[in-house]
PDB file of N, CA and C in Angstrom:
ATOM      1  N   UNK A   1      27.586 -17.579   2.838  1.00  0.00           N
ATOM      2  CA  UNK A   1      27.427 -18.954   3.241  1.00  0.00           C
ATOM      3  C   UNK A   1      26.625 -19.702   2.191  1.00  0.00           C
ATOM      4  N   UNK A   2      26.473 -20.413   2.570  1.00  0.00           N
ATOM      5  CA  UNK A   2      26.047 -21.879   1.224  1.00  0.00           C
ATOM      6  C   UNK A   2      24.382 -21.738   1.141  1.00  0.00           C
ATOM      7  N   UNK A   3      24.021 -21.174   2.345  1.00  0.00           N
ATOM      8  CA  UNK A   3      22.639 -21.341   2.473  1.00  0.00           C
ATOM      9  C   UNK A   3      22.023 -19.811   2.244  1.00  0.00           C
ATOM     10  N   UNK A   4      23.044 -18.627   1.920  1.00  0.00           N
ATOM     11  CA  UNK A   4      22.681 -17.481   1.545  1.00  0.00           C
ATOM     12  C   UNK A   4      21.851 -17.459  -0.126  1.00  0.00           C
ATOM     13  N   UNK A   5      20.323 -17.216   0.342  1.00  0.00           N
ATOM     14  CA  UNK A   5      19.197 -17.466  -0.908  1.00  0.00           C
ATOM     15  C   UNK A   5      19.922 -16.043  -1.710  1.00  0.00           C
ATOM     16  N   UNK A   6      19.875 -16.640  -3.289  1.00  0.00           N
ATOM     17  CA  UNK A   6      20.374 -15.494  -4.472  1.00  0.00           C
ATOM     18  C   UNK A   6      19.187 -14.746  -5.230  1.00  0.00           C
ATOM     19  N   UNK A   7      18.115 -15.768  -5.253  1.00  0.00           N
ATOM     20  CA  UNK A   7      16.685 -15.343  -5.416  1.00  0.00           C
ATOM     21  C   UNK A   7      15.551 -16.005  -5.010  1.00  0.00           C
ATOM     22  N   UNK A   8      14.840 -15.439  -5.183  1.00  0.00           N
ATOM     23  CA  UNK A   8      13.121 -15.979  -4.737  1.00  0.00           C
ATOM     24  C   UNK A   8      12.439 -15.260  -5.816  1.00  0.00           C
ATOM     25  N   UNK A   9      10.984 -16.131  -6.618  1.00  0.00           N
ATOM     26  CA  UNK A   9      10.391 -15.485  -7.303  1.00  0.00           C
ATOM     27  C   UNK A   9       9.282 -16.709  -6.567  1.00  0.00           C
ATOM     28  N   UNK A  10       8.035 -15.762  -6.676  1.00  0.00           N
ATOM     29  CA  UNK A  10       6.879 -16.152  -6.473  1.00  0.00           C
ATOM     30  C   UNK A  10       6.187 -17.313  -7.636  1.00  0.00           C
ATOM     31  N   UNK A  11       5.682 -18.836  -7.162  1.00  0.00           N
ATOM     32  CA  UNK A  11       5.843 -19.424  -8.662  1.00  0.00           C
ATOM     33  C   UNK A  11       4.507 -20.239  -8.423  1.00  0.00           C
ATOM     34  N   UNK A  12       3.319 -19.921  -7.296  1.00  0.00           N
ATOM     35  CA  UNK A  12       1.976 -20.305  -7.185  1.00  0.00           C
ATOM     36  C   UNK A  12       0.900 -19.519  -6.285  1.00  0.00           C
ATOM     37  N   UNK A  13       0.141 -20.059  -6.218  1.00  0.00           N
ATOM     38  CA  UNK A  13      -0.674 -18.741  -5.159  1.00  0.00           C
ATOM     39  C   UNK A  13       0.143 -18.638  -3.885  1.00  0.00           C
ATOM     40  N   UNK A  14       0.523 -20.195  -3.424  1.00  0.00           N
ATOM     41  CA  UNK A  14       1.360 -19.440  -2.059  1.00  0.00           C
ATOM     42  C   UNK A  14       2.455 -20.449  -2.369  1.00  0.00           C
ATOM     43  N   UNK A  15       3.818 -20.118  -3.219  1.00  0.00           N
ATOM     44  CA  UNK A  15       4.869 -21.085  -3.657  1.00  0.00           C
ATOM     45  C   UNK A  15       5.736 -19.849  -4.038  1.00  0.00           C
ATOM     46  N   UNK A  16       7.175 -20.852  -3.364  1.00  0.00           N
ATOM     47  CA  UNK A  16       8.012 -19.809  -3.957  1.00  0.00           C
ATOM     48  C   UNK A  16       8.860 -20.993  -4.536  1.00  0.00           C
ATOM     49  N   UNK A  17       9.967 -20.338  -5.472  1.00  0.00           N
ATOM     50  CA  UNK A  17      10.913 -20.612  -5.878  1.00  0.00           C
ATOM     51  C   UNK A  17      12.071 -20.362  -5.792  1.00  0.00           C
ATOM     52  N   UNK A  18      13.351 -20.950  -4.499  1.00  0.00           N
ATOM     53  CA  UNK A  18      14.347 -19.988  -4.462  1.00  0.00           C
ATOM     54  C   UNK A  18      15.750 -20.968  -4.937  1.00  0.00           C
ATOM     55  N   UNK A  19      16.626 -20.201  -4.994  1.00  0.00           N
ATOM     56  CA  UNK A  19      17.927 -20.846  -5.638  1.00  0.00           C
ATOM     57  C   UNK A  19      18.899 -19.740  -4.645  1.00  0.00           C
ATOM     58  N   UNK A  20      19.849 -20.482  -4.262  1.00  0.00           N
ATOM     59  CA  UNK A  20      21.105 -20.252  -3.372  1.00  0.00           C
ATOM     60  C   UNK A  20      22.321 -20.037  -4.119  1.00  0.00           C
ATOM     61  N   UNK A  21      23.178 -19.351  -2.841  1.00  0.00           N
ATOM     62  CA  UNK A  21      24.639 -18.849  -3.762  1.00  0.00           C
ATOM     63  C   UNK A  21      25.204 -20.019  -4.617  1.00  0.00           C
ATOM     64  N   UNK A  22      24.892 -21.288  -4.018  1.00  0.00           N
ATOM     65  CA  UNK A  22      25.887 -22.387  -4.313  1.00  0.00           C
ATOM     66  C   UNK A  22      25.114 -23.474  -5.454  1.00  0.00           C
ATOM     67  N   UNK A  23      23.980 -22.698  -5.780  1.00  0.00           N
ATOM     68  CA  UNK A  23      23.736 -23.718  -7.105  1.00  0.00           C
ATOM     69  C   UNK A  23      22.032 -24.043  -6.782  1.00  0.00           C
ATOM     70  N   UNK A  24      22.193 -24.912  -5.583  1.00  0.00           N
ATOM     71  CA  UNK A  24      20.974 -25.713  -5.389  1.00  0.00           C
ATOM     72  C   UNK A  24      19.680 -24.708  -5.262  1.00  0.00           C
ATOM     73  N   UNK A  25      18.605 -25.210  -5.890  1.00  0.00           N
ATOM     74  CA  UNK A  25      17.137 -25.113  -6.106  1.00  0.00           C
ATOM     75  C   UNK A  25      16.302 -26.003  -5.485  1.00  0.00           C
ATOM     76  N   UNK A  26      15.253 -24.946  -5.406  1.00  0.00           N
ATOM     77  CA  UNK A  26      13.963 -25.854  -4.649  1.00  0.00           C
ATOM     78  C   UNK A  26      12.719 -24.914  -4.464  1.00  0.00           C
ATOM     79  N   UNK A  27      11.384 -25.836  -3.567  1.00  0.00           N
ATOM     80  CA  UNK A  27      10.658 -24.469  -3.779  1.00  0.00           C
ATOM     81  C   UNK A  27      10.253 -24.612  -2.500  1.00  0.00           C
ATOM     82  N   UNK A  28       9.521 -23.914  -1.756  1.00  0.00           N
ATOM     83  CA  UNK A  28       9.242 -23.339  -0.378  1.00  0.00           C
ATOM     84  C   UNK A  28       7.503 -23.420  -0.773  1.00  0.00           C
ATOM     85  N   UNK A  29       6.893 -23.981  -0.254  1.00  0.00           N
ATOM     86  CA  UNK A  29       5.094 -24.357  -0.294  1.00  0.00           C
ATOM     87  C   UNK A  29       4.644 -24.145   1.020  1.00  0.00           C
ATOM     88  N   UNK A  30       3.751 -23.189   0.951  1.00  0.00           N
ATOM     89  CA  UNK A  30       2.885 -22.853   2.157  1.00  0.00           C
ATOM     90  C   UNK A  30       1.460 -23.634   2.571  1.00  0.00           C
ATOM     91  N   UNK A  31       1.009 -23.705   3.648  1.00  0.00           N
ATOM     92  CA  UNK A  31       0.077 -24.301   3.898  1.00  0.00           C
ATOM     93  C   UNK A  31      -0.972 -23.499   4.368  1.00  0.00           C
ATOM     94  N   UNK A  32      -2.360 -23.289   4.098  1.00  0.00           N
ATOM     95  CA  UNK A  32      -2.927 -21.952   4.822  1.00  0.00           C
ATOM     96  C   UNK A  32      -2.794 -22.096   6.779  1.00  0.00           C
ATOM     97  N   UNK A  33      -2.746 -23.040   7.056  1.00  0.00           N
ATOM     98  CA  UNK A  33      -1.898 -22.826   8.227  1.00  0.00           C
ATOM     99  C   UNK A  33      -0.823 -22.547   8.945  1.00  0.00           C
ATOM    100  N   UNK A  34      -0.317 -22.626   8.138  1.00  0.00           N
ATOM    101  CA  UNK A  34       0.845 -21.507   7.962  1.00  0.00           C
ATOM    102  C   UNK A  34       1.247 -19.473   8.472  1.00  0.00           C
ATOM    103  N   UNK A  35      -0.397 -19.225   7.505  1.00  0.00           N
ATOM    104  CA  UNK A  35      -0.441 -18.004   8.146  1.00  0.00           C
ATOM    105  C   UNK A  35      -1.155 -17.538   9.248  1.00  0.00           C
ATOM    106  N   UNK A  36      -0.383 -17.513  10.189  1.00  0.00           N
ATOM    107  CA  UNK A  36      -0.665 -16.866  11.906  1.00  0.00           C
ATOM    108  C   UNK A  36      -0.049 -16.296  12.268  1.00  0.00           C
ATOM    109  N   UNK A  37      -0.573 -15.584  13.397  1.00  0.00           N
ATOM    110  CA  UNK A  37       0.391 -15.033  14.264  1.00  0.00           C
ATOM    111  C   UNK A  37       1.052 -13.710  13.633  1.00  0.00           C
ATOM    112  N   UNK A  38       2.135 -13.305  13.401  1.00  0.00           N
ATOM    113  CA  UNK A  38       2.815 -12.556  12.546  1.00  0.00           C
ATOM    114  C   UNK A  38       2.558 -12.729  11.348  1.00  0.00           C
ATOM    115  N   UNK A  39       2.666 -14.132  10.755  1.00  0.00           N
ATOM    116  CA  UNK A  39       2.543 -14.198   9.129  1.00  0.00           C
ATOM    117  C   UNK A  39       1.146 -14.501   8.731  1.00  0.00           C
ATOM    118  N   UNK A  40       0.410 -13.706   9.448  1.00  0.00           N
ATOM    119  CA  UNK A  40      -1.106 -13.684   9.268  1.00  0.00           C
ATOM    120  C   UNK A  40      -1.503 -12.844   7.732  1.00  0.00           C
ATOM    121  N   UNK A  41      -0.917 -11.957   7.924  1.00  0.00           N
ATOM    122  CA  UNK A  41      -1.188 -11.078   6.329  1.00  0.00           C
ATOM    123  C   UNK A  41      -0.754 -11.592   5.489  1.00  0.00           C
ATOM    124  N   UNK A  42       0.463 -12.428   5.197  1.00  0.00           N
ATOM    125  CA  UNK A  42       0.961 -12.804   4.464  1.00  0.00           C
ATOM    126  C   UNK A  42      -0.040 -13.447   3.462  1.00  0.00           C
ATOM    127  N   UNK A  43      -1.588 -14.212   4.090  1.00  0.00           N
ATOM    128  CA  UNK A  43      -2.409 -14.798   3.667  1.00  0.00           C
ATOM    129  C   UNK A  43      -3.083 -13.770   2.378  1.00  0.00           C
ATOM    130  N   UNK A  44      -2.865 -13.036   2.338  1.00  0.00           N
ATOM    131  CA  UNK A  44      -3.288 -11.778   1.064  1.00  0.00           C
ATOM    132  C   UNK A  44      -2.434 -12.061   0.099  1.00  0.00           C
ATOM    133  N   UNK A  45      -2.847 -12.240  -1.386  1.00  0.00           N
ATOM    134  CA  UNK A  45      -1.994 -12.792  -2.131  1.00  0.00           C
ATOM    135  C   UNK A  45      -1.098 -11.067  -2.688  1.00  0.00           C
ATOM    136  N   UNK A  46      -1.754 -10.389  -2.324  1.00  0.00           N
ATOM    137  CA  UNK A  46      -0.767  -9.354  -3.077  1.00  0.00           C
ATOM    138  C   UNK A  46       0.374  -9.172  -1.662  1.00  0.00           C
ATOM    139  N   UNK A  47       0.200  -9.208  -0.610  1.00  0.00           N
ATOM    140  CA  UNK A  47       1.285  -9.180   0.687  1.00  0.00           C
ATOM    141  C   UNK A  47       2.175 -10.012   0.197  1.00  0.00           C
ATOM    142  N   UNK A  48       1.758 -11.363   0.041  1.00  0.00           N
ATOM    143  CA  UNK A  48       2.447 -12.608  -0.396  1.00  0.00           C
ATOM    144  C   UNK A  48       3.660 -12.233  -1.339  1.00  0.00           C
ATOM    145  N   UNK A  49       3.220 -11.792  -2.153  1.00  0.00           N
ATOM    146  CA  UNK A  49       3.945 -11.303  -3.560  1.00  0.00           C
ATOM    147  C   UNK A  49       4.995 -10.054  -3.143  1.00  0.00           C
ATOM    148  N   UNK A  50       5.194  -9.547  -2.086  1.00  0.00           N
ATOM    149  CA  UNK A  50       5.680  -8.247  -2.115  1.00  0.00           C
ATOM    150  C   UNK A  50       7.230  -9.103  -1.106  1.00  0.00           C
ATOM    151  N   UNK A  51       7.278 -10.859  -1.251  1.00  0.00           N
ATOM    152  CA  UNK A  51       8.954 -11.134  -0.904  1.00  0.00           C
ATOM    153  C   UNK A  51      10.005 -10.992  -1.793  1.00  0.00           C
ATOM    154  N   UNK A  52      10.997 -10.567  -1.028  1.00  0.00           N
ATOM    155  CA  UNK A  52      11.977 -10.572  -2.047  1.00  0.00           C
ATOM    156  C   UNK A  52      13.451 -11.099  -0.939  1.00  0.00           C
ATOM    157  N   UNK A  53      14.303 -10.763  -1.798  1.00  0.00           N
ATOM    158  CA  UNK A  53      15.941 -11.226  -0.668  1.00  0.00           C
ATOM    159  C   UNK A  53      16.190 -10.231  -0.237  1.00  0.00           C
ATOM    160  N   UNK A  54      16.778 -10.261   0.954  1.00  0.00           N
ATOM    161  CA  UNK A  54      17.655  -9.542   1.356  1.00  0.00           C
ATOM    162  C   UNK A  54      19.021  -9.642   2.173  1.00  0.00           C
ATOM    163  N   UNK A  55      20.417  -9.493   1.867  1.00  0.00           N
ATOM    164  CA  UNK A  55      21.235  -9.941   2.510  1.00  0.00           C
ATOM    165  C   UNK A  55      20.884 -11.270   2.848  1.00  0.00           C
ATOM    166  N   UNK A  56      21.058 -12.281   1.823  1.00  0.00           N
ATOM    167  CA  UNK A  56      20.537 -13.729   1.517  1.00  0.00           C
ATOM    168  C   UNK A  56      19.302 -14.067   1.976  1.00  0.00           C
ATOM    169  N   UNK A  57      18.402 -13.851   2.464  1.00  0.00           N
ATOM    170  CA  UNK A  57      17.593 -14.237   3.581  1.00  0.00           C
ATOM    171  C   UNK A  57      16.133 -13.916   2.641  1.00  0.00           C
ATOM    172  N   UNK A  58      15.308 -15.030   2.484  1.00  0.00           N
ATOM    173  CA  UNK A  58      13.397 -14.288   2.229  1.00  0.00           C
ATOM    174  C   UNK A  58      13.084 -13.417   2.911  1.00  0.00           C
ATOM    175  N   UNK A  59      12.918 -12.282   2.355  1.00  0.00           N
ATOM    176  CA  UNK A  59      11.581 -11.305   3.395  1.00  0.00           C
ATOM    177  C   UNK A  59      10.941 -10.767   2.810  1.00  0.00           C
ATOM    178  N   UNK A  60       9.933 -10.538   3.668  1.00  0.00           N
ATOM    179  CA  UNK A  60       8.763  -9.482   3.444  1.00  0.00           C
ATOM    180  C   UNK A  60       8.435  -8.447   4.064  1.00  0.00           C
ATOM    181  N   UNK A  61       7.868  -7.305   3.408  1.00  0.00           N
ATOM    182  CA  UNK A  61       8.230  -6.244   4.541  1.00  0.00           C
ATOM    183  C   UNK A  61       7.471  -6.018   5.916  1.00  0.00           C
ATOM    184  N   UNK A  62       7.647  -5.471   6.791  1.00  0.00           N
ATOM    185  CA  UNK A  62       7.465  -5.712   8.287  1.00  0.00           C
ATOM    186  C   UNK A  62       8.398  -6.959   9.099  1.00  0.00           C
ATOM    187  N   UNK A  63       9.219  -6.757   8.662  1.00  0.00           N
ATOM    188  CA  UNK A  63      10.830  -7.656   8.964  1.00  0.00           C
ATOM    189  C   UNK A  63      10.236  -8.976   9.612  1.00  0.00           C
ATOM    190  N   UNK A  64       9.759  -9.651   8.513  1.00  0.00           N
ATOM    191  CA  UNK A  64       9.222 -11.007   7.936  1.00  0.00           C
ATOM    192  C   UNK A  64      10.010 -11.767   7.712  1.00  0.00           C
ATOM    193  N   UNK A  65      10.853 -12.969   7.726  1.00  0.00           N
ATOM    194  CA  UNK A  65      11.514 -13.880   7.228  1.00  0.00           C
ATOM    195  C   UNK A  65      11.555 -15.026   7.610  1.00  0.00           C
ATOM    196  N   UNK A  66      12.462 -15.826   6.858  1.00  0.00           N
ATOM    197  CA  UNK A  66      12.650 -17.484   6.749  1.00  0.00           C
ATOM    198  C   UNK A  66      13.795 -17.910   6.762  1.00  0.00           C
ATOM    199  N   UNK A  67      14.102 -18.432   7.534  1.00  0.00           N
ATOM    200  CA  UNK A  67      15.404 -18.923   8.107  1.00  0.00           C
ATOM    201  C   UNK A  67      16.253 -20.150   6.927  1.00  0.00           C
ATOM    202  N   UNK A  68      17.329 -19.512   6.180  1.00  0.00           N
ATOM    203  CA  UNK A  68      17.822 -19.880   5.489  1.00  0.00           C
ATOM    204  C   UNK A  68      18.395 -21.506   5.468  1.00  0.00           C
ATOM    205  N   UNK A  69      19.003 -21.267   6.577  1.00  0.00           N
ATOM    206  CA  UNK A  69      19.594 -22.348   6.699  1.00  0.00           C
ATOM    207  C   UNK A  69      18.721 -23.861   7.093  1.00  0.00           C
ATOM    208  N   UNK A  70      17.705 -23.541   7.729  1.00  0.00           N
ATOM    209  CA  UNK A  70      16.643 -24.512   7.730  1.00  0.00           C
ATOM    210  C   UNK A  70      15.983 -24.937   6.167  1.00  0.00           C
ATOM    211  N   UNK A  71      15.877 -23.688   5.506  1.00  0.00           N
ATOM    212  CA  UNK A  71      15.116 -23.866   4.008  1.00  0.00           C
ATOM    213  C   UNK A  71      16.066 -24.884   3.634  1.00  0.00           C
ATOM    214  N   UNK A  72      17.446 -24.256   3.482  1.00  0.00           N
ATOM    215  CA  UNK A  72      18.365 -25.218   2.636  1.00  0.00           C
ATOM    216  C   UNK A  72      18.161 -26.498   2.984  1.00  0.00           C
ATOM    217  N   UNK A  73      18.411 -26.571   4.490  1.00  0.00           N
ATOM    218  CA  UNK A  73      18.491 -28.292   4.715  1.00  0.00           C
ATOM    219  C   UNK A  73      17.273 -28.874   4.157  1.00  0.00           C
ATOM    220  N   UNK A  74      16.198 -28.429   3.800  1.00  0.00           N
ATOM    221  CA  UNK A  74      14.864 -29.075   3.649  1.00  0.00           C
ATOM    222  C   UNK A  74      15.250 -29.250   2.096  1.00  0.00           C
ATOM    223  N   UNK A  75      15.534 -28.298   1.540  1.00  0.00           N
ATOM    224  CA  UNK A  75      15.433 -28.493   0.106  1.00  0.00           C
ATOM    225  C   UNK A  75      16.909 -29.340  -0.731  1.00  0.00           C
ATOM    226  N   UNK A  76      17.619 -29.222   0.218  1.00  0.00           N
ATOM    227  CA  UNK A  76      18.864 -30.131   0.264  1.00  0.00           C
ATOM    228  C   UNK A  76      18.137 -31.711   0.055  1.00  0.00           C
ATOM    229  N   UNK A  77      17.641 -31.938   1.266  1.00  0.00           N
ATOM    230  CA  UNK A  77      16.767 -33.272   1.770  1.00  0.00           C
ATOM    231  C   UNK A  77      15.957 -33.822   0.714  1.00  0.00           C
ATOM    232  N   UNK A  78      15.136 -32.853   0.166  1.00  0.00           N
ATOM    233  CA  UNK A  78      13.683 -33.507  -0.458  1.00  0.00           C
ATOM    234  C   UNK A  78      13.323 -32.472  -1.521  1.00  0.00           C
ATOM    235  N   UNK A  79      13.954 -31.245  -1.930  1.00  0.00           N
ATOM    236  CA  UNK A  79      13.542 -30.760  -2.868  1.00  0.00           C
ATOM    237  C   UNK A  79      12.588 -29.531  -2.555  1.00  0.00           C
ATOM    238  N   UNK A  80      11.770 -29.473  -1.726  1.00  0.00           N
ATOM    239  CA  UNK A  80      11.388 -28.371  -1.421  1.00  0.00           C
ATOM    240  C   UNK A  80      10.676 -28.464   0.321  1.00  0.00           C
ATOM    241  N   UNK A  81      10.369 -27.144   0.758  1.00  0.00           N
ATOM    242  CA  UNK A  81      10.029 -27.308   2.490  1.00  0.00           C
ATOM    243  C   UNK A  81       8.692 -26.706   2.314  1.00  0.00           C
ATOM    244  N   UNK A  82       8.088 -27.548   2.855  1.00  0.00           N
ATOM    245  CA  UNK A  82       6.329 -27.289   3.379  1.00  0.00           C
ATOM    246  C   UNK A  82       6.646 -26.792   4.769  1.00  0.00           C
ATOM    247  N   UNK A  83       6.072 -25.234   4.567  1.00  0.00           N
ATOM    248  CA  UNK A  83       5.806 -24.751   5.795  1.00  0.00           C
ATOM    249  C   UNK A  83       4.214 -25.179   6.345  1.00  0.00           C
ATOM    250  N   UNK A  84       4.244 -25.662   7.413  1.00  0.00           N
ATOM    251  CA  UNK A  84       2.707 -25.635   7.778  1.00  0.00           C
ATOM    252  C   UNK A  84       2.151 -24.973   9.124  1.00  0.00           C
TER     253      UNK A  84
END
């Protein structure tokens, strides 16, 4: 699908950079409110660092992820999605 992520590379303390099957780029910016709940560790910058793709999708391990198709529309929209 269009919104299946091709990569993610880590590109600030809490920033990613991902690009999709179909071309489009953008970056994904975290907010420290952001990490709760489940994505509480994530707040460790070496946890942080340990996303990668899988079967299009961001994750991290402890079956962590980010819903593609929402990313796209955001980064479709405006260029990149502030999670907060």
């Amino acid at each position: 699908m269009k919104w299946d992520v091709a990569e993610v590379k880590v590109v600030g303390d809490f920033a990613l950079a991902v690009r999709f099957q179909d071309g489009l780029e953008g970056e994904v910016k975290f907010t420290p409110s952001f990490f709760r709940g489940v994505f509480e560790h994530l707040a460790s910058r070496q946890e942080f660092q340990k996303v990668r793709v899988v079967d299009g999708v961001v994750t991290w391990p402890g079956e962590l992820d980010l819903a593609p198709d929402a990313m796209y529309s955001e980064i479709e929209r405006s260029g990149e999605w502030l999670l907060n």
